[in-house]
Protein backbone atom coordinates (compact mmCIF):
# COMPACT_ATOMS: atom_id res chain seq x y z
CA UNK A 1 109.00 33.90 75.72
CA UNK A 2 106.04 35.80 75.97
CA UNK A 3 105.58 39.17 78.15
CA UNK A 4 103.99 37.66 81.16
CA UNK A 5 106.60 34.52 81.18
CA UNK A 6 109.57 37.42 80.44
CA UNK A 7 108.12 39.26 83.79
CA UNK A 8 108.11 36.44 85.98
CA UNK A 9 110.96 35.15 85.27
CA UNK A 10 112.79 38.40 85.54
CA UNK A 11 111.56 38.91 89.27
CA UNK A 12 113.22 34.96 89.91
CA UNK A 13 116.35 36.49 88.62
CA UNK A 14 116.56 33.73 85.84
CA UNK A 15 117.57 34.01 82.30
CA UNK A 16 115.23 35.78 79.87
CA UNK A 17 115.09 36.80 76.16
CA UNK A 18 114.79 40.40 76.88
CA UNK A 19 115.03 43.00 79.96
CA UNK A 20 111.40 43.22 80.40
CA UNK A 21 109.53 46.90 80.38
CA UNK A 22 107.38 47.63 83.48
CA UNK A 23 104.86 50.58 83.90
CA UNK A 24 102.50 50.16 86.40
CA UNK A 25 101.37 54.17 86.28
CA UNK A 26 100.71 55.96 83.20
CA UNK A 27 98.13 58.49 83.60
CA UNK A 28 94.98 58.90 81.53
CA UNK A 29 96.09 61.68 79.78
CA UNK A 30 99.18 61.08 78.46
CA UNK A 31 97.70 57.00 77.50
CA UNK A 32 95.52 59.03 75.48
CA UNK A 33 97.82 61.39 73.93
CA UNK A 34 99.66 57.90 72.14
CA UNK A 35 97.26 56.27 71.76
CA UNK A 36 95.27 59.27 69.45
CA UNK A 37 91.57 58.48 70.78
CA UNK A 38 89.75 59.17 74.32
CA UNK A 39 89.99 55.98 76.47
CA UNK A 40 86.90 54.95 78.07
CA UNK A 41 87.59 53.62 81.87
CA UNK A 42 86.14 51.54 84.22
CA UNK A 43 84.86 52.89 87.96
CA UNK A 44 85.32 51.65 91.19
CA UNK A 45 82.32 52.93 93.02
CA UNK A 46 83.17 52.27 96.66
CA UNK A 47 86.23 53.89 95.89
CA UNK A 48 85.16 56.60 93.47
CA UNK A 49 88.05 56.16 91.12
CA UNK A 50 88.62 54.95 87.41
CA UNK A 51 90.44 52.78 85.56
CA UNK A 52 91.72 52.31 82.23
CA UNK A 53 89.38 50.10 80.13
CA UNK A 54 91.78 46.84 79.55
CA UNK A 55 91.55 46.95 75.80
CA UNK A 56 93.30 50.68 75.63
CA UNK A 57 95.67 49.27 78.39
CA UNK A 58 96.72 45.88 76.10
CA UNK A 59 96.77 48.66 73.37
CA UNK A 60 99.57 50.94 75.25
CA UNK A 61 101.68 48.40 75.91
CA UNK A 62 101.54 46.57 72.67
CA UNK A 63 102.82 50.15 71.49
CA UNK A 64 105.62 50.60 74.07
CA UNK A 65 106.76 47.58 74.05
CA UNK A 66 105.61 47.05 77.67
CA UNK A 67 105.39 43.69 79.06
CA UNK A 68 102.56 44.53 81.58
CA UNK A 69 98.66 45.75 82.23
CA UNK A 70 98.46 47.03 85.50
CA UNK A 71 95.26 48.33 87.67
CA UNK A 72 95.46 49.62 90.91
CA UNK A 73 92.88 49.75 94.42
CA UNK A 74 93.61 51.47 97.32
CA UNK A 75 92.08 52.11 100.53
CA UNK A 76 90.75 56.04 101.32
CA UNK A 77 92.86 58.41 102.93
CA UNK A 78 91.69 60.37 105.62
CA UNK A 79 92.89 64.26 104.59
CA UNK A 80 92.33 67.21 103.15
CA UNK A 81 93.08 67.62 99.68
CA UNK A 82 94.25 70.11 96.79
CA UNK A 83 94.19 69.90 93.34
CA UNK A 84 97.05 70.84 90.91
CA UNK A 85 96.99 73.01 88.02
CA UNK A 86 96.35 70.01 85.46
CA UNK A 87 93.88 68.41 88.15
CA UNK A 88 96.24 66.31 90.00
CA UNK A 89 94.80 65.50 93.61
CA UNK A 90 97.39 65.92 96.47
CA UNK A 91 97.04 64.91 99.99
CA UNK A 92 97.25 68.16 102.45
CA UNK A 93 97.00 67.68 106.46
CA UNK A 94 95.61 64.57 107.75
CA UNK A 95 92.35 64.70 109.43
CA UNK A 96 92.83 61.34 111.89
CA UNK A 97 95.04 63.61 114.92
CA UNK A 98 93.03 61.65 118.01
CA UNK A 99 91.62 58.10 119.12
CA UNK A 100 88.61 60.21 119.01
CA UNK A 101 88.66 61.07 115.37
CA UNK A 102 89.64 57.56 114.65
CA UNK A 103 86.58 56.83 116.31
CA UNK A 104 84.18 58.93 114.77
CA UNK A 105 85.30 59.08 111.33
CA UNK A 106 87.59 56.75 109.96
CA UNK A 107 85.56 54.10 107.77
CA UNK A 108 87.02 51.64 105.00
CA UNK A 109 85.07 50.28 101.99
CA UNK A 110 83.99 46.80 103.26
CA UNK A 111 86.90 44.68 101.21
CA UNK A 112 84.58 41.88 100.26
CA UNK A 113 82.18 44.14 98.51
CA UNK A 114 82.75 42.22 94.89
CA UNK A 115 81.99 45.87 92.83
CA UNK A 116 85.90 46.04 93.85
CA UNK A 117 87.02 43.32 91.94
CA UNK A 118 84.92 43.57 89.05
CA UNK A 119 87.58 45.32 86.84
CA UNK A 120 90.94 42.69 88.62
CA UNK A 121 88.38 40.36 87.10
CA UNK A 122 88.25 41.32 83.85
CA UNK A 123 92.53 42.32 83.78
CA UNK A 124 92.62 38.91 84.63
CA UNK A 125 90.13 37.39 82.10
CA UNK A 126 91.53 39.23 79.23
CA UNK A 127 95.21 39.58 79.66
CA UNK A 128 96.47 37.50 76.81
CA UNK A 129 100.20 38.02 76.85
CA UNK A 130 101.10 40.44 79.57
CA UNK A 131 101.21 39.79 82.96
CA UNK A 132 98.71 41.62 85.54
CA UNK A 133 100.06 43.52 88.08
CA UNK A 134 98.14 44.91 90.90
CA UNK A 135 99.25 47.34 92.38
CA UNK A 136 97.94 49.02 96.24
CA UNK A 137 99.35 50.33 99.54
CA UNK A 138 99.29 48.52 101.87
CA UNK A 139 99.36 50.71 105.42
CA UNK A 140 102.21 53.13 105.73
CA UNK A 141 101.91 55.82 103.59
CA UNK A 142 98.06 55.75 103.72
CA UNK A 143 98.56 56.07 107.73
CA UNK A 144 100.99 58.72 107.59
CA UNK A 145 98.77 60.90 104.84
CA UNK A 146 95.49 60.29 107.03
CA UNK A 147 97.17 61.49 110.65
CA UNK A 148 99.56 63.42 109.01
CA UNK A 149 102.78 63.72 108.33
CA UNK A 150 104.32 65.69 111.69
CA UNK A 151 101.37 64.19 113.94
CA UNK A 152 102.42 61.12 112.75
CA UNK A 153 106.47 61.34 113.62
CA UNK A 154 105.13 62.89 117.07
CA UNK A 155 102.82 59.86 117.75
CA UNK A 156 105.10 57.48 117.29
CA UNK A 157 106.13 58.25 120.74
CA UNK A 158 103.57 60.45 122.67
CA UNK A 159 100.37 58.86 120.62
CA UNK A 160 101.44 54.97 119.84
CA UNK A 161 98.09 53.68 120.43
CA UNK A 162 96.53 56.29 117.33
CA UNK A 163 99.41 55.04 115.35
CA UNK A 164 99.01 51.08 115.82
CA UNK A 165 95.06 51.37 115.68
CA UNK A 166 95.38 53.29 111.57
CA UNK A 167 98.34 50.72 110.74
CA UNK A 168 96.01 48.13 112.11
CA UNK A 169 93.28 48.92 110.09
CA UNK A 170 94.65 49.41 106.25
CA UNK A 171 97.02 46.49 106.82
CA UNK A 172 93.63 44.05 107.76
CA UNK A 173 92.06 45.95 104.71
CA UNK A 174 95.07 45.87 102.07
CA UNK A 175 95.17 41.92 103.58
CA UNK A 176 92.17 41.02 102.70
CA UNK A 177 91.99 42.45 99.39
CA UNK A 178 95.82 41.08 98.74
CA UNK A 179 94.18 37.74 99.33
CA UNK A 180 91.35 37.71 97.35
CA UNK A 181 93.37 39.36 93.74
CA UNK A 182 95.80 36.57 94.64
CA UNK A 183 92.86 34.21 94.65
CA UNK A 184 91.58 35.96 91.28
CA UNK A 185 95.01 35.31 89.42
CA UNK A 186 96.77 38.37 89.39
CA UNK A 187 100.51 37.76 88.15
CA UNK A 188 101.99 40.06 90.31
CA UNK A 189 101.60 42.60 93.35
CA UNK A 190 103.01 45.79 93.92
CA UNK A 191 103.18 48.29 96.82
CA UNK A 192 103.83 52.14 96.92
CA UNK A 193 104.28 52.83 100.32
CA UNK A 194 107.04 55.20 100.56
CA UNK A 195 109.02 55.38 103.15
CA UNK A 196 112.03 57.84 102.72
CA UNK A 197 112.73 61.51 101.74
CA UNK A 198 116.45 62.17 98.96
CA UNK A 199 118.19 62.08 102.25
CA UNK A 200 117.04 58.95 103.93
CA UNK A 201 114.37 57.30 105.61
CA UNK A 202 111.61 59.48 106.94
CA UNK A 203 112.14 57.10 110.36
CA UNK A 204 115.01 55.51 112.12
CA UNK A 205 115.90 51.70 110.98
CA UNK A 206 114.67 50.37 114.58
CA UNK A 207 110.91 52.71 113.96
CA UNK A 208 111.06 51.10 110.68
CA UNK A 209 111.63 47.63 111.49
CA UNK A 210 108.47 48.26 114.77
CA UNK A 211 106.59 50.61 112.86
CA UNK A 212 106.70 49.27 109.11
CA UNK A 213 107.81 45.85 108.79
CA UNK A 214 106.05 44.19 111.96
CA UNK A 215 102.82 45.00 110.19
CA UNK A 216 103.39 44.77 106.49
CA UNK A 217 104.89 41.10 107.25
CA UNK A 218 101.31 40.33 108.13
CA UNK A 219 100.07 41.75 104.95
CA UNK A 220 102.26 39.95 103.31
CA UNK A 221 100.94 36.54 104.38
CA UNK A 222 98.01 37.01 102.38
CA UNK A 223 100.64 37.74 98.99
CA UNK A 224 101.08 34.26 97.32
CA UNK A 225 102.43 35.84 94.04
CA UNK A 226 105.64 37.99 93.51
CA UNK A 227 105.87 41.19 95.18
CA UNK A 228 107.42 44.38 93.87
CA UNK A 229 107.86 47.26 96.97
CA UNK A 230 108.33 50.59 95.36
CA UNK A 231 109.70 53.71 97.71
CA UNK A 232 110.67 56.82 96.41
CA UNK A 233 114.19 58.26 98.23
CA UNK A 234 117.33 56.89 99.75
CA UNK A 235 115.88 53.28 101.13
CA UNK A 236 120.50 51.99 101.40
CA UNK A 237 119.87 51.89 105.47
CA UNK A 238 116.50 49.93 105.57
CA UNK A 239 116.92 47.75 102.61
CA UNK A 240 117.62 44.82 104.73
CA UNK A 241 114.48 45.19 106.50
CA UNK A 242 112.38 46.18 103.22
CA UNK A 243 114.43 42.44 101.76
CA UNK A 244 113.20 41.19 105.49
CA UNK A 245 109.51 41.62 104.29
CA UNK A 246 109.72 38.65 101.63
CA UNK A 247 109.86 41.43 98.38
CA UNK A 248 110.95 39.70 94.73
CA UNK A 249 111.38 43.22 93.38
CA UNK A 250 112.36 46.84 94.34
CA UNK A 251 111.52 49.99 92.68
CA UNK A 252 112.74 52.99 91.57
CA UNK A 253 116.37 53.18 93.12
CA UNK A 254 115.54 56.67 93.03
CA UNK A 255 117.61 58.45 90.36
CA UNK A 256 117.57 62.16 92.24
CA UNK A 257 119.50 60.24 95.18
CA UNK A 258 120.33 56.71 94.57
CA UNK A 259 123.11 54.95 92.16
CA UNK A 260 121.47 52.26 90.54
CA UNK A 261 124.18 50.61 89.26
CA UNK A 262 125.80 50.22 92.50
CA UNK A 263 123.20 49.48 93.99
CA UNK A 264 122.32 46.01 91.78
CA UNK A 265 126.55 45.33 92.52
CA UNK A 266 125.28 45.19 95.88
CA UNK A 267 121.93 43.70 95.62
CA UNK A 268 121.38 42.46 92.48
CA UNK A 269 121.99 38.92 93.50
CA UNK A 270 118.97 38.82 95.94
CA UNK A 271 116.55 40.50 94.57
CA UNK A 272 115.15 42.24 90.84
CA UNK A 273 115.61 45.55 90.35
CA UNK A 274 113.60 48.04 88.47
CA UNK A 275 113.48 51.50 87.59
CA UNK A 276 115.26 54.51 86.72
CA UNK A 277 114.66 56.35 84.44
CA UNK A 278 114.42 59.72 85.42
CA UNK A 279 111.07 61.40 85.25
CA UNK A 280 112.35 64.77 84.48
CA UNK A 281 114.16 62.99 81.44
CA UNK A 282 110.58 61.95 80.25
CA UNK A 283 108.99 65.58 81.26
CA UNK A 284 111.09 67.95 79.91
CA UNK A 285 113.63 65.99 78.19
CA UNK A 286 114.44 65.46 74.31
CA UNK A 287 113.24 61.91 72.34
CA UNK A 288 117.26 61.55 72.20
CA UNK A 289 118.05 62.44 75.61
CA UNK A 290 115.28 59.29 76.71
CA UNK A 291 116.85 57.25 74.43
CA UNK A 292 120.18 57.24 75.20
CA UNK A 293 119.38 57.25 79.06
CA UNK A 294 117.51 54.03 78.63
CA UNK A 295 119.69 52.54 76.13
CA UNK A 296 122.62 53.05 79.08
CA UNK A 297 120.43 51.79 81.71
CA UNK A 298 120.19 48.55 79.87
CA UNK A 299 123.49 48.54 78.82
CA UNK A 300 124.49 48.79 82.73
CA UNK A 301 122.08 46.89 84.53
CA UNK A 302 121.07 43.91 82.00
CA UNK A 303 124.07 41.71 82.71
CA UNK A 304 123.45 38.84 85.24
CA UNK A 305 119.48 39.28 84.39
CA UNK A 306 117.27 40.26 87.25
CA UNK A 307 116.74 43.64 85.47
CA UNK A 308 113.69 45.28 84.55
CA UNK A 309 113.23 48.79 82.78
CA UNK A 310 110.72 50.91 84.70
CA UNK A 311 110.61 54.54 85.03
CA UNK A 312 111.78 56.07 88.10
CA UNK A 313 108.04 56.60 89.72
CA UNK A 314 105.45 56.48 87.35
CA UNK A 315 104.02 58.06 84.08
CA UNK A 316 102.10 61.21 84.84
CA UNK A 317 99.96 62.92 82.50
CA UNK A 318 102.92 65.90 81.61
CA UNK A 319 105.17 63.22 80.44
CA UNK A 320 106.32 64.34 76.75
CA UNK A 321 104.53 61.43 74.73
CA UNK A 322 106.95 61.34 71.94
CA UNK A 323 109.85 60.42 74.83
CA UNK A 324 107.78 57.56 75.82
CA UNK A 325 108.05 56.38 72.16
CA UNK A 326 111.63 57.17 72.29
CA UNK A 327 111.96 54.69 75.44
CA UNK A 328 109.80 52.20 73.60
CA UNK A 329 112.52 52.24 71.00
CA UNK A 330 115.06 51.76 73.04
CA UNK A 331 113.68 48.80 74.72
CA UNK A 332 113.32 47.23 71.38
CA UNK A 333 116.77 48.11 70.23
CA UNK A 334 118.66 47.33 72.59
CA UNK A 335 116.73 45.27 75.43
CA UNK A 336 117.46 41.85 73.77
CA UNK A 337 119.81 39.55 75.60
CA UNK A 338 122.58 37.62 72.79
CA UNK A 339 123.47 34.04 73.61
């Protein structure tokens, strides 16, 4: 079974040789920092970002053990922004408070421009063994970052027509571009629209079900390959409306607020589960602390299948890169399944 095969039929919940390994974030820096050499990337013009060049990318994950390449397009957000320490870039207060900003000066990249797809293109094209996994937002989290976080709670009921006319707009963008990665062969989508803070949903189940699901659902019409939603946070009281949406996989099961293991008791015979292993674990951690907390996670969760190892977010560039070889280890020690 190769990595791609492995993947997809993990996310079907069937039988597989080994609990697949899952990144779809591992920043520059730290890809680098195993790797031993600079990484040249691709850019996205209309977006002005980068991406890893696919040859580095089929490089890391030959060396972790990862059964995945992943690339990743997303619409603009409309906000002010601040950089971290190490150059991170984090959204501040949204900029899109009035029909009349929305007006004047919210404007998405046209989604048929093909300098878009160019690099989904060549993932595609050169893949070999791992399966490619796109990964985007599609509306939420991009609406909520571009009116803000507080305007946005407040408009739900005093502005509804600012909120509907942002959620309309990334959800026809993220559609479209869904539909033509589908079209270009990606194996697999995934979205990172989160949706809830370590002590629940930022909104009520019914404002989730009106607010998030009524328009993701017609995203998700354009998705004809398996879809991984990822939320950070307790998701237990809207995870039958996220499972609603027509998901294959969820991700992280946050491990600062959520029990993984009872969760997949719960779940695990719907839908796959990835994630958790705990970011701080990878940041500040020991090689031997990583190991033995993915060692137990596989240990746990593998039984039954419909398991995949994944961090518990992503990969960032102050991730210790001897604990990512540590996990790598692990996955190859213990990740295979005995008939």
């Amino acid at each position: 079974m190769n990595s791609r095969e492995r993947v997809l039929a993990a996310l079907e919940r069937k039988p597989v040789d080994r609990v697949p390994f899952v990144e779809t974030t591992i920043g520059l820096k730290i890809g680098e920092a195993l790797l031993g050499h600079p990484t040249p990337t691709l850019t996205i013009p209309a977006l002005r970002s980068t991406i890893r060049n696919v040859e580095d990318e089929k490089a890391l994950s030959r060396l972790l053990h990862r059964d995945n390449i992943s690339l990743r397009i997303t619409a603009p957000i409309f906000s002010a922004i601040v950089r971290g320490a190490t150059g991170e870039v984090f959204a501040e207060e949204g900029l899109i408070h009035t029909m009349d900003d929305f007006k004047k000066h919210f404007r998405l990249p046209d989604p048929d421009d093909e300098t878009l797809y160019e690099p989904v293109r060549t993932y595609v094209k050169e893949r070999e063994e791992f399966a490619v996994i796109f990964s985007t937002r599609i509306a939420f989290l991009s609406a909520v970052m571009s009116i803000g976080f507080q305007t946005f709670m407040e408009a739900i009921y005093l502005d509804p027509e600012l909120v509907d006319a942002v959620m309309t707009a990334y959800v026809k963008w993220s559609a479209r571009v869904l539909e033509r990665v589908c079209e270009i062969g990606v194996d697999v989508v995934k979205s990172t629209d989160d949706f809830a803070f370590h002590t629940g949903p930022f909104i009520s189940p019914e404002a989730f079900r009106r607010w998030v699901v009524s328009y993701h659902q017609v995203a998700a019409q354009s998705i004809s390959v398996p879809w991984i939603a990822h939320s950070d946070g307790d998701i237990l009281p809207i995870v039958e409306d996220m499972l609603a949406m027509g998901i294959k996989g969820i991700h992280p099961i946050d491990p600062n607020c959520m029990d993984i293991r009872a969760f997949k008791r719960q779940y695990g015979h719907r839908i796959c589960i990835l994630g958790n292993v705990d970011v701080n674990t990878l940041a500040m951690g020991t090689p031997e602390a990583t190991y033995e907390e993915v060692r137990d996670l596989i240990r746990d969760l593998a039984p039954g299948y419909g398991y995949i190892v994944s961090s518990g977010n992503s990969i960032p560039d102050y991730v210790v890169p001897e604990n990512m070889l540590a996990f790598a280890k692990a996955v190859r020690d213990f990740g295979a399944y005995h008939s």
